[in-house]
N, C-alpha and C. Protein backbone atom coordinates (compact mmCIF):
# COMPACT_ATOMS: atom_id res chain seq x y z
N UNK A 1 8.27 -4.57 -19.01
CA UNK A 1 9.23 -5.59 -18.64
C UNK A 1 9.45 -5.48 -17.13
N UNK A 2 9.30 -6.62 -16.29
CA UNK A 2 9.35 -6.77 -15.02
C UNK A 2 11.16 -7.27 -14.50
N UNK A 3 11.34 -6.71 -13.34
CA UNK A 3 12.85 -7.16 -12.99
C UNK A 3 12.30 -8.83 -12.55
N UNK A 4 13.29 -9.89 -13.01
CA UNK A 4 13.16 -10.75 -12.74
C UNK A 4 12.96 -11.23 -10.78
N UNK A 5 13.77 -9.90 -9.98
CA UNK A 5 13.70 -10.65 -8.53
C UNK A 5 14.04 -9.13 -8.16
N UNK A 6 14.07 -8.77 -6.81
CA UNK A 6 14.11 -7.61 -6.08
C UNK A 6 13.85 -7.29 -5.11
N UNK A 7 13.53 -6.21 -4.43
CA UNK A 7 13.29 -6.14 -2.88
C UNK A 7 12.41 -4.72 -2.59
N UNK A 8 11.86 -4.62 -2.09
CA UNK A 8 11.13 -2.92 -1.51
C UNK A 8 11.57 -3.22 0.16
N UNK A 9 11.50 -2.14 0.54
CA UNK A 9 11.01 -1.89 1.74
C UNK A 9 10.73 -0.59 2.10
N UNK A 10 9.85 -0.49 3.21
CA UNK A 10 9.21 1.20 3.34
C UNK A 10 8.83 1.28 5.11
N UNK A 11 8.81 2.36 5.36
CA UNK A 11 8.53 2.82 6.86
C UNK A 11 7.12 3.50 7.37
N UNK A 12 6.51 2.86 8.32
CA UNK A 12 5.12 3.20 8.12
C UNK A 12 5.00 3.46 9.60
N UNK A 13 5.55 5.36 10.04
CA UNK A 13 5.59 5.68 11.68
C UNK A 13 3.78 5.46 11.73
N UNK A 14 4.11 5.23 13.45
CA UNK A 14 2.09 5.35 13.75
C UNK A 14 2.04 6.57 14.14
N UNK A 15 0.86 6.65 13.91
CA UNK A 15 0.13 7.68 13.86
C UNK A 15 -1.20 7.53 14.97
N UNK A 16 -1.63 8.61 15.61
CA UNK A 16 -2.07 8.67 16.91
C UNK A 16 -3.39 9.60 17.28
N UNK A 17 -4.82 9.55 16.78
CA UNK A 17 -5.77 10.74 16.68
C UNK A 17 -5.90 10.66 17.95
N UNK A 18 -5.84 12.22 18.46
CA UNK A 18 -6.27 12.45 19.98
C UNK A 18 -7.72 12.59 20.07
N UNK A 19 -7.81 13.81 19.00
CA UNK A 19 -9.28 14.05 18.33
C UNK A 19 -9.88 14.18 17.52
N UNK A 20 -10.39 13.27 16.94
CA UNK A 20 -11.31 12.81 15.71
C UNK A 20 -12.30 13.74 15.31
N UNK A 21 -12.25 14.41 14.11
CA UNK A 21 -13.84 15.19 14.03
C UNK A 21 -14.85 14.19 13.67
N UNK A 22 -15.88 14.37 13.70
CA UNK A 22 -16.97 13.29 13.68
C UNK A 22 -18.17 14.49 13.06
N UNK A 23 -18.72 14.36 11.87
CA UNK A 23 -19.93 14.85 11.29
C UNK A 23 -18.90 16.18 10.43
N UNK A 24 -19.84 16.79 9.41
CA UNK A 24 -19.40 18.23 8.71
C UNK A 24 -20.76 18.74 8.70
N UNK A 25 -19.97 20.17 8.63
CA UNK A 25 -21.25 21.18 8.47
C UNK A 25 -21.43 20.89 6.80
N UNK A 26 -22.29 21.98 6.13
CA UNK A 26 -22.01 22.82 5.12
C UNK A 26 -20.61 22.58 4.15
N UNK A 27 -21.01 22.27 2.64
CA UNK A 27 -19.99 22.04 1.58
C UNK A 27 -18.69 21.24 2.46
N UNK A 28 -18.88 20.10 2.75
CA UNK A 28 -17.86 19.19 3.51
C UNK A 28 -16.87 20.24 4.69
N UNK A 29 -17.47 21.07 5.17
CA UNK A 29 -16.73 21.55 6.43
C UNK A 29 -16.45 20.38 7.39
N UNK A 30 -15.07 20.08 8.08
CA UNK A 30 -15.47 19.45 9.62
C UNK A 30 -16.17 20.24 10.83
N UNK A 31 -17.40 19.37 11.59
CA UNK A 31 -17.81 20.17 12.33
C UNK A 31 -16.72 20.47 13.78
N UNK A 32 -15.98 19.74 13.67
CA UNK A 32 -14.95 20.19 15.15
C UNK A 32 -13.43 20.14 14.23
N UNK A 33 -12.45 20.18 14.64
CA UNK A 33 -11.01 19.80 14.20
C UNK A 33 -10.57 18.97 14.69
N UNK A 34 -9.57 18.10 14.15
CA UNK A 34 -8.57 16.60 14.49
C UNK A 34 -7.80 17.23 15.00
N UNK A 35 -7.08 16.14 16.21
CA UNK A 35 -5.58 16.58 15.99
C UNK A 35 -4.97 14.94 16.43
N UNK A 36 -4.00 14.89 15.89
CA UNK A 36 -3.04 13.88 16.34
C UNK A 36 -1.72 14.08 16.03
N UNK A 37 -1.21 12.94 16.24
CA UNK A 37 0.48 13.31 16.33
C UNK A 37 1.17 11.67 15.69
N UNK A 38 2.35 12.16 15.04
CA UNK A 38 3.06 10.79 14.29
C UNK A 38 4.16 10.72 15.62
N UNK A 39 4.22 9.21 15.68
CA UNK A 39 5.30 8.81 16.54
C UNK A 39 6.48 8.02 15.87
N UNK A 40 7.41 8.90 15.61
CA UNK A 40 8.97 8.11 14.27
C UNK A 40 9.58 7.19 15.26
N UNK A 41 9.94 7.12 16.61
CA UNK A 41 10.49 5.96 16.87
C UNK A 41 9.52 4.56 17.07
N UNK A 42 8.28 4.74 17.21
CA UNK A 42 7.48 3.65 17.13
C UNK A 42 6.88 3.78 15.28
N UNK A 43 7.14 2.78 15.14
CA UNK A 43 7.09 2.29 13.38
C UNK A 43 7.18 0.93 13.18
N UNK A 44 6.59 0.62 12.08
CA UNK A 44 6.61 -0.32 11.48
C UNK A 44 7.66 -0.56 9.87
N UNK A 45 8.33 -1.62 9.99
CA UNK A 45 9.45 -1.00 8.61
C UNK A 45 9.17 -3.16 8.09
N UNK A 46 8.62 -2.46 6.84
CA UNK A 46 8.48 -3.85 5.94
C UNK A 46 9.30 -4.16 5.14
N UNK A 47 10.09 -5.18 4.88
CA UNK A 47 10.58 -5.71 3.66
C UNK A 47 10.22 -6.83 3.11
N UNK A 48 10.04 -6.24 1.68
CA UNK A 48 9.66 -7.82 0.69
C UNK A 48 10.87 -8.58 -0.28
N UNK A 49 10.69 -9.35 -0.14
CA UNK A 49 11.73 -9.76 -1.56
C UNK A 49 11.07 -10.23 -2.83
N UNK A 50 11.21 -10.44 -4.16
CA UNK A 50 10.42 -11.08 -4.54
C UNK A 50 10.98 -11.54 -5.66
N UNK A 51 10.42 -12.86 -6.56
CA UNK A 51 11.15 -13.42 -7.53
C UNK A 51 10.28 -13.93 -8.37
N UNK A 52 9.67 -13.44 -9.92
CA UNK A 52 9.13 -14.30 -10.89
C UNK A 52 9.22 -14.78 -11.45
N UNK A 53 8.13 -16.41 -11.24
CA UNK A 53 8.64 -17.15 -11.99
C UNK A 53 7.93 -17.64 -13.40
N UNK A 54 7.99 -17.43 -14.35
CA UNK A 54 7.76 -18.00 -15.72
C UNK A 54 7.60 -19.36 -16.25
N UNK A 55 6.57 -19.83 -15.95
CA UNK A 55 6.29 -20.95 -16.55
C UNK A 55 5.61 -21.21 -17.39
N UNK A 56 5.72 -21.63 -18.67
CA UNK A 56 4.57 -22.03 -19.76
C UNK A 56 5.30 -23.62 -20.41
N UNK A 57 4.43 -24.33 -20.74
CA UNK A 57 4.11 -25.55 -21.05
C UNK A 57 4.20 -25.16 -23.10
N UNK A 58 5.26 -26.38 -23.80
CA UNK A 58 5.31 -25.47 -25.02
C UNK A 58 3.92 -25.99 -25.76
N UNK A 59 3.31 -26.43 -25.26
CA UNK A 59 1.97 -27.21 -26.05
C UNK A 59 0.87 -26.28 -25.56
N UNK A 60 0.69 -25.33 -24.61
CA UNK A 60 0.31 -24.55 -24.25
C UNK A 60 -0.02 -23.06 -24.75
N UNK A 61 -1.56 -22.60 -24.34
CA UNK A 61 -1.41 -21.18 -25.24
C UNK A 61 -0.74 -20.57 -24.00
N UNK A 62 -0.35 -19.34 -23.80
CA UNK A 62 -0.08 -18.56 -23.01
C UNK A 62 -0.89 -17.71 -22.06
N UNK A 63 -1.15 -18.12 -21.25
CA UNK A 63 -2.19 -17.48 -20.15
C UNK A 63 -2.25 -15.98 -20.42
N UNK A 64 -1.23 -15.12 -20.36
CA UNK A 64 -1.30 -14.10 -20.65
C UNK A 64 -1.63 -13.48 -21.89
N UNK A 65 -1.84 -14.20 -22.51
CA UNK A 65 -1.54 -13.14 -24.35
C UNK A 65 -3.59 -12.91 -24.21
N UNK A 66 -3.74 -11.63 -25.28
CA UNK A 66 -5.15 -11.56 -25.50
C UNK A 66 -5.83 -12.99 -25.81
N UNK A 67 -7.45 -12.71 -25.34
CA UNK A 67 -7.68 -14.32 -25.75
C UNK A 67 -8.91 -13.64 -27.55
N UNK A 68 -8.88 -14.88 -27.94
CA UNK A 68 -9.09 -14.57 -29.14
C UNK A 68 -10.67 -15.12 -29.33
């Protein structure tokens, strides 16, 4: 059962590779190490709202149900 209407929202800080490893040795080793750094005051912050709507036609099969 779905809530008829609602909202999310979430925070997505950036993130910043200084240095990328590039290639692996041996059993997925990296051949160099990463490093980067998260930046919390630069971010991205999303909100959705959302509302479903239900429509069926009564002469209609139901889109959703198994088809037979």
């Amino acid at each position: 059962v779905f809530p008829e209407k609602g909202s999310f929202k979430w925070k997505a800080p950036s993130n910043i590779a200084l240095v990328k490893y590039w290639g692996k040795l041996e059993n997925q080793i990296p051949a160099n190490p990463s490093i980067s750094f998260t930046l919390d005051a630069y971010c991205q912050t999303h909100h959705v709202n959302f509302r479903l709507i239900y429509f069926l036609k009564r002469n209609r099969k139901n889109p959703l149900s198994p088809k037979s």
